[in-house]
N, C-alpha and C. Protein backbone atom coordinates (compact mmCIF):
# COMPACT_ATOMS: atom_id res chain seq x y z
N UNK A 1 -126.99 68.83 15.04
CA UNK A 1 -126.78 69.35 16.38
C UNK A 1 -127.60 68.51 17.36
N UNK A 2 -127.00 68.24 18.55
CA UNK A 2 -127.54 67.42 19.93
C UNK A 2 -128.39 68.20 20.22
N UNK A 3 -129.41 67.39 21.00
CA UNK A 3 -130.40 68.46 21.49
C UNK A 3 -130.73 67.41 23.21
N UNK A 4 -129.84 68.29 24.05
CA UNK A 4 -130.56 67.47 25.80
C UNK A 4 -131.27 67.59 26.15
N UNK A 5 -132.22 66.55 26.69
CA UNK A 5 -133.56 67.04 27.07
C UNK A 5 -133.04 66.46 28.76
N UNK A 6 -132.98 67.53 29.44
CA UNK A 6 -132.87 67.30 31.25
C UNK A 6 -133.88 67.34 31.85
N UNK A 7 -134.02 66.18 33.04
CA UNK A 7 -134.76 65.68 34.00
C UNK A 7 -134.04 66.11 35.21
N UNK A 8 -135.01 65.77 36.64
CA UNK A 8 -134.70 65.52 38.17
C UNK A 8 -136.21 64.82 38.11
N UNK A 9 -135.88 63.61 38.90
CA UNK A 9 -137.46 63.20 39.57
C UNK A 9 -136.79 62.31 40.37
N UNK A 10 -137.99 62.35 41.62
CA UNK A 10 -137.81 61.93 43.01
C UNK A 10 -139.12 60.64 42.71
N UNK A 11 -138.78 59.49 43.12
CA UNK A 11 -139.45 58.45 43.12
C UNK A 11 -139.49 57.92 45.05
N UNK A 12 -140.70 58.32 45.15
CA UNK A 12 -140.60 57.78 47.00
C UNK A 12 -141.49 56.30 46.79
N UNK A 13 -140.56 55.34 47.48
CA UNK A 13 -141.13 53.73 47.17
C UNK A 13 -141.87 53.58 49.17
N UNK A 14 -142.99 52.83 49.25
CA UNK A 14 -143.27 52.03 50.97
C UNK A 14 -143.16 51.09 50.57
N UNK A 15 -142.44 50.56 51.48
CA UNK A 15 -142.04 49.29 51.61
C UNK A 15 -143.37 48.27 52.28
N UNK A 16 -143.59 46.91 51.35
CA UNK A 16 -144.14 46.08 51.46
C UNK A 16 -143.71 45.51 53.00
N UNK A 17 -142.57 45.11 53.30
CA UNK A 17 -141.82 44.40 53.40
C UNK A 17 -141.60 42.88 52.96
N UNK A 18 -141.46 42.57 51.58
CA UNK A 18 -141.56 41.57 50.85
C UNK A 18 -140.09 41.26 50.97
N UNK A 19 -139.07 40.17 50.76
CA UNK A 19 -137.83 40.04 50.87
C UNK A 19 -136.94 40.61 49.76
N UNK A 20 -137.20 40.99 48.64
CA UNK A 20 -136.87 41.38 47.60
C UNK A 20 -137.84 42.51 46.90
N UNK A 21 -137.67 43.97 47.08
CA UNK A 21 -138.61 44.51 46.15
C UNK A 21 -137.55 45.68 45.48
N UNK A 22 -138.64 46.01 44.01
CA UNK A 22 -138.12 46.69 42.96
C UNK A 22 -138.80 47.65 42.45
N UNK A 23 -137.86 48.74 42.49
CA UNK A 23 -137.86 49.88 42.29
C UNK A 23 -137.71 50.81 41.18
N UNK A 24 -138.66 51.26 40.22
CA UNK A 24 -137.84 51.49 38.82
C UNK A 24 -138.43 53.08 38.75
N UNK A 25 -137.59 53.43 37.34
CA UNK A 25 -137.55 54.85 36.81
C UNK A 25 -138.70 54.52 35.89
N UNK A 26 -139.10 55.61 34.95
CA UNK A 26 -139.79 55.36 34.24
C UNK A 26 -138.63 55.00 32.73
N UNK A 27 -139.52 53.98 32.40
CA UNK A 27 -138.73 53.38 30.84
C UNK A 27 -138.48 54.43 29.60
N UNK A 28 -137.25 54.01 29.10
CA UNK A 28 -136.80 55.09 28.00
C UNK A 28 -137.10 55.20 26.77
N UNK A 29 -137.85 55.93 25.97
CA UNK A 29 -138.71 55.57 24.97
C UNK A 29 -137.41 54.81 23.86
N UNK A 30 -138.54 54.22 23.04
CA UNK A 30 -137.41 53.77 21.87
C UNK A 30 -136.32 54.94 20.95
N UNK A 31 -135.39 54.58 20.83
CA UNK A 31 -134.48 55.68 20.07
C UNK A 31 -133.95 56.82 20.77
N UNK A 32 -134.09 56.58 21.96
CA UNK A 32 -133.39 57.57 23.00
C UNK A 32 -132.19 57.07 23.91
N UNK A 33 -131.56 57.60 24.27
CA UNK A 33 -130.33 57.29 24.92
C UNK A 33 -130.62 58.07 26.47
N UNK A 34 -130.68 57.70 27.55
CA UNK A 34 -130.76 58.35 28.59
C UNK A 34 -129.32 58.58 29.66
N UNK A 35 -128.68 59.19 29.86
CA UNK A 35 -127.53 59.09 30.77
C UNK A 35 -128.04 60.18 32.41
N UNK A 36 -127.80 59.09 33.11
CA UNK A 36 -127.75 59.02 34.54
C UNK A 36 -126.56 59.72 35.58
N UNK A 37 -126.61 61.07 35.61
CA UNK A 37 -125.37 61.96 36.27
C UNK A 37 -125.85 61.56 37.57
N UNK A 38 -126.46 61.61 38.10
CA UNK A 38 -126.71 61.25 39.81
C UNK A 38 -127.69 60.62 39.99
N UNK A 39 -127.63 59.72 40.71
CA UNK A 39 -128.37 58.53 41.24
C UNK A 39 -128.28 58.32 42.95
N UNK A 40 -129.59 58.49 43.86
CA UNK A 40 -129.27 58.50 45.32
C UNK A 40 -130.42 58.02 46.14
N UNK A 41 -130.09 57.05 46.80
CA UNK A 41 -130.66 56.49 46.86
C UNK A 41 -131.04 56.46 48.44
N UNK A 42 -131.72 56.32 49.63
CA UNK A 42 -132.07 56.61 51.21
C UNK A 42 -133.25 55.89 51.59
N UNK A 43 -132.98 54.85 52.43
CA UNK A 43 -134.22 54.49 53.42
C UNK A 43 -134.70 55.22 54.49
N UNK A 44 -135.47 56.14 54.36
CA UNK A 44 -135.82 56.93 55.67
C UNK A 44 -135.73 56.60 57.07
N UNK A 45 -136.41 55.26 57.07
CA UNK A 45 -136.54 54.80 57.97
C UNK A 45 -135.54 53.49 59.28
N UNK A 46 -134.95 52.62 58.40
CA UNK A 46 -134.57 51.71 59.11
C UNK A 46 -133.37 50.99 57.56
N UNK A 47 -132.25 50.52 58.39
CA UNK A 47 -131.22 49.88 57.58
C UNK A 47 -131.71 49.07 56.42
N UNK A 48 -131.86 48.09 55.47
CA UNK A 48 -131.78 47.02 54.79
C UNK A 48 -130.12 46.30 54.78
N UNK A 49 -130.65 45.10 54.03
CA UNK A 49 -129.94 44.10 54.12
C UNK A 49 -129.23 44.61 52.62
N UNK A 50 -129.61 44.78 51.89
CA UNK A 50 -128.63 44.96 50.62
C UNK A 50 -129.03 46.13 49.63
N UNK A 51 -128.67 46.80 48.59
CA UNK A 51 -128.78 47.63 47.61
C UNK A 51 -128.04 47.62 46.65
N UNK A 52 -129.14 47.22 45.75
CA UNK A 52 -128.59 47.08 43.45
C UNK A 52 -129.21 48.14 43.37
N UNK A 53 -128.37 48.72 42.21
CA UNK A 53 -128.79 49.40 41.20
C UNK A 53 -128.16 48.88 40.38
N UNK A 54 -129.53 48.49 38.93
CA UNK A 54 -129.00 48.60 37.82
C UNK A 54 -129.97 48.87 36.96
N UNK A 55 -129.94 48.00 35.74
CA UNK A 55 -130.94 48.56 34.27
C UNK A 55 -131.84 46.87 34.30
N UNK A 56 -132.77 47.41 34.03
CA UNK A 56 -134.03 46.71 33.78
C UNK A 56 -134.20 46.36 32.31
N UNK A 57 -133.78 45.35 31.50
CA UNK A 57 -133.80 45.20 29.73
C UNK A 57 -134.51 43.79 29.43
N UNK A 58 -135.55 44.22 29.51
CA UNK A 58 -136.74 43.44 29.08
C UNK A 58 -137.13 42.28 30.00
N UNK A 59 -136.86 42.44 31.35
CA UNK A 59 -137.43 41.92 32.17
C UNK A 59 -136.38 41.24 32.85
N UNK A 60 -135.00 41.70 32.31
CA UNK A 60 -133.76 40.94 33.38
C UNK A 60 -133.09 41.83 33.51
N UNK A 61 -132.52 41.70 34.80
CA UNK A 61 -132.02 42.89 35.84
C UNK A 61 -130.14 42.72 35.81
N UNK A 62 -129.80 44.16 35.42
CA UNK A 62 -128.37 43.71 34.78
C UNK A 62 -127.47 44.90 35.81
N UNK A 63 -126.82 43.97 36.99
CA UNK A 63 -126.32 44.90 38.12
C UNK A 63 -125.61 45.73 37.68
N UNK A 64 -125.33 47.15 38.07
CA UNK A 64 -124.21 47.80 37.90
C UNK A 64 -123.63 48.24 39.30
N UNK A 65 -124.10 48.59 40.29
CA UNK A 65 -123.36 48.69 41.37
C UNK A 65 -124.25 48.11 42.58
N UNK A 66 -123.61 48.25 44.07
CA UNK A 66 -124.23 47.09 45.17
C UNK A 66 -123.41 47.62 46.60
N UNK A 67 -124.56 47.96 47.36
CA UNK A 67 -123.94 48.01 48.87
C UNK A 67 -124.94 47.03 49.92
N UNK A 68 -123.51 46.65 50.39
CA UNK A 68 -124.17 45.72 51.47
C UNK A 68 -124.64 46.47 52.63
N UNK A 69 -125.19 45.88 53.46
CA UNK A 69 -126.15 46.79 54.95
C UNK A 69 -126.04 47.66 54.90
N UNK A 70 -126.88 48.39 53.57
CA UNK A 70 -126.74 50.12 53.95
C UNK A 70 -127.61 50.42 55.26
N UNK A 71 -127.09 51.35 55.62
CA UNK A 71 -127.51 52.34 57.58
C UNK A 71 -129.08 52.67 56.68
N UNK A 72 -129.78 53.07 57.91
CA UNK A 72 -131.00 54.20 57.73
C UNK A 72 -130.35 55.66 57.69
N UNK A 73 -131.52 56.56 57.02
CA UNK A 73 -131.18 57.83 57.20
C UNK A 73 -129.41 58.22 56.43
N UNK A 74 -129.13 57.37 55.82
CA UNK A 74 -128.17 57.48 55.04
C UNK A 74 -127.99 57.43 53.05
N UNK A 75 -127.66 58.85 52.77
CA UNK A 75 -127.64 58.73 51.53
C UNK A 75 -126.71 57.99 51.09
N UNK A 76 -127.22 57.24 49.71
CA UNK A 76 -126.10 56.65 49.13
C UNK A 76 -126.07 57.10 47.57
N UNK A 77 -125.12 57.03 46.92
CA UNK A 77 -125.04 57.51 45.31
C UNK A 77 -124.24 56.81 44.57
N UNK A 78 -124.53 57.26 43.53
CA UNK A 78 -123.52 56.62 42.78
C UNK A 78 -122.75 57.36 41.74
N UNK A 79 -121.44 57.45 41.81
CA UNK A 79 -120.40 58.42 41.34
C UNK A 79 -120.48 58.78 39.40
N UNK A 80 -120.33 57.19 39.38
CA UNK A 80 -120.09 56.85 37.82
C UNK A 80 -121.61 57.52 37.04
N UNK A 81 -121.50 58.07 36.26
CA UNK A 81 -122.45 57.79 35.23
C UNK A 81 -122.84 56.63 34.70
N UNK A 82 -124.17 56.63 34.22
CA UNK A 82 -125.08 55.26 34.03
C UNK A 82 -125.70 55.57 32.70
N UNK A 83 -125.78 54.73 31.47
CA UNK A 83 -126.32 54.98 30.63
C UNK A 83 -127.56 53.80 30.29
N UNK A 84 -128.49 53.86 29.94
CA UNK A 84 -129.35 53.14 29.51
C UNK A 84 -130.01 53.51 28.00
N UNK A 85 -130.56 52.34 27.49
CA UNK A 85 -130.77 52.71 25.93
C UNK A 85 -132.25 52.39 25.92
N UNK A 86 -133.00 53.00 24.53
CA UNK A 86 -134.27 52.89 24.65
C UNK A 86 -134.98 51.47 24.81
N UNK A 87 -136.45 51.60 25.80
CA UNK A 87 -137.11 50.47 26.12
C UNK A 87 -136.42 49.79 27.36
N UNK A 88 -135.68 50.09 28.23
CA UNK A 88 -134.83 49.60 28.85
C UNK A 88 -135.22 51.14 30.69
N UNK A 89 -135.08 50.72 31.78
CA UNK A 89 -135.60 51.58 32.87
C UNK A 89 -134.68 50.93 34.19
N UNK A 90 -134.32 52.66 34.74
CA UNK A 90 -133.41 52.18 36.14
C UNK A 90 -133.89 50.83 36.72
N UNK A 91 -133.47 50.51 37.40
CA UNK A 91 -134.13 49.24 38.96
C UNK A 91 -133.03 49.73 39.93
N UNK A 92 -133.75 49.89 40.66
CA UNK A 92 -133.01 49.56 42.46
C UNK A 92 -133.88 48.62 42.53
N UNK A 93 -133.00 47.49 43.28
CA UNK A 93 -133.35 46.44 43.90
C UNK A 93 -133.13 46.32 45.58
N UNK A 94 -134.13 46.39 46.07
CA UNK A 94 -133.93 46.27 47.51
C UNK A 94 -134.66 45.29 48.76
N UNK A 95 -133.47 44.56 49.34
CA UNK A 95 -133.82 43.61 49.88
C UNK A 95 -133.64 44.11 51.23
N UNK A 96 -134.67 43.16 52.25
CA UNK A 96 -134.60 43.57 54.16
C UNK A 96 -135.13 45.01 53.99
N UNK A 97 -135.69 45.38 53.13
CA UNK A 97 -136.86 46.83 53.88
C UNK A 97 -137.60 46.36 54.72
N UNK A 98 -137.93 47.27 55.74
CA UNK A 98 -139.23 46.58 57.06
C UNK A 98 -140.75 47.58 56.48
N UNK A 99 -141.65 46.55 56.58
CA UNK A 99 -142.88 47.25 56.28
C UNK A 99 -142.97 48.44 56.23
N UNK A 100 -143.46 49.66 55.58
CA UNK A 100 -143.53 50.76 55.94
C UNK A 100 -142.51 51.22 55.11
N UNK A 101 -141.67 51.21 55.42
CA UNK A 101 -140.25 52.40 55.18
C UNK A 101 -140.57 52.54 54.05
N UNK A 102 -139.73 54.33 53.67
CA UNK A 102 -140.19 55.24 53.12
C UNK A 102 -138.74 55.24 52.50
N UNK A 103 -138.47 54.61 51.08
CA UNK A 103 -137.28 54.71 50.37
C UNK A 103 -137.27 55.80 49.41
N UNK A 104 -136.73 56.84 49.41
CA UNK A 104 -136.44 57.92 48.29
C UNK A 104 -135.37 57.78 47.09
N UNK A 105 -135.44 57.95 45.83
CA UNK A 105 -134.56 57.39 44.78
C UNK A 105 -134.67 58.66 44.18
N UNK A 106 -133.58 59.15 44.14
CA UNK A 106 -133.13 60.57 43.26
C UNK A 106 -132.90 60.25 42.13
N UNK A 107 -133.12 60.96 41.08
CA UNK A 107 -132.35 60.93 39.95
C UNK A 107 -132.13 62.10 39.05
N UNK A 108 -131.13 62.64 38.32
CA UNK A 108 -130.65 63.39 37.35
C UNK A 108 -129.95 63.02 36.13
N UNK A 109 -130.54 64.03 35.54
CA UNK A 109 -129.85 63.57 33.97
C UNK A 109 -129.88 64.06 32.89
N UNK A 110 -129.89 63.34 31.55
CA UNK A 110 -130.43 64.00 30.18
C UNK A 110 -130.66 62.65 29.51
N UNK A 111 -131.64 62.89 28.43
CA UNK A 111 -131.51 62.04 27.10
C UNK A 111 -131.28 62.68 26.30
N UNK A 112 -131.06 61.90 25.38
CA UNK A 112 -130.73 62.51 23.67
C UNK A 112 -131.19 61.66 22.95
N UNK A 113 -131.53 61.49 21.67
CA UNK A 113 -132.01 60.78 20.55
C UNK A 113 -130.79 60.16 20.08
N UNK A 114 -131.27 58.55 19.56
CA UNK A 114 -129.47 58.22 18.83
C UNK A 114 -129.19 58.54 17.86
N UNK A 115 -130.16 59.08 17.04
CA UNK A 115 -129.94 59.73 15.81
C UNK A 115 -128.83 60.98 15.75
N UNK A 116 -129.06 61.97 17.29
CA UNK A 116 -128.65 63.19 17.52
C UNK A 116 -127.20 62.58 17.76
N UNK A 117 -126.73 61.72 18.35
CA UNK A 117 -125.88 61.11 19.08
C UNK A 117 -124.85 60.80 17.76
N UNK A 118 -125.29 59.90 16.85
CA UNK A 118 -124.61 59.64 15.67
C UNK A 118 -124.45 60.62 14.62
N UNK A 119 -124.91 61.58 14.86
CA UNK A 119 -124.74 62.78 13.83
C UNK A 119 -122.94 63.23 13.74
């Protein structure tokens, strides 16, 4: 029998304003499977120039989705489910934040063990 273990955590990032900065979840232990039901992502403050999300696997960043000039004060999400496997952690990648700004990164979900998974 599966056994879900469900999350929500709110990750609030300030912006450096460095041209490129990154944003992660916390990493998925080994032998766990994590799936990603909502993902949302908001600059409080002021537009950027671009927005990745994807998975972080051992130090290279593997896109799964991308909006160009997202607005301020505008949520963005992402529809699809996202799965990541153990040792492996979200990234938003975000470029053109202005010093300061106050980026919020939602997330929901579950893991499961792959053991539970292959049963």
């Amino acid at each position: 029998m599966s056994h879900k273990r469900f999350f929500r955590s709110k990750i609030v990032f300030v912006s450096t304003g460095a041209a490129v900065e990154n944003i992660y979840h916390t990493k998925v232990d080994p032998g766990m499977l994590r799936f990603y039901t909502r993902i949302a992502i908001e600059n409080i403050n002021s537009a950027m120039t671009e927005l990745r999300v994807g998975v972080d696997s051992r130090g290279e960043f593997h896109q799964h989705i991308e909006q160009d000039s997202p607005s301020s004060a505008t949520l963005y999400w992402i529809a699809d489910p996202l799965y990541i496997y153990g040792s492996e952690r979200l990234q938003a990648r975000v470029t053109g934040a202005t010093a300061g700004n106050r980026i919020e990164v939602n997330v929901q979900g579950y893991e499961i063990s792959e053991d539970d998974l292959n049963a």
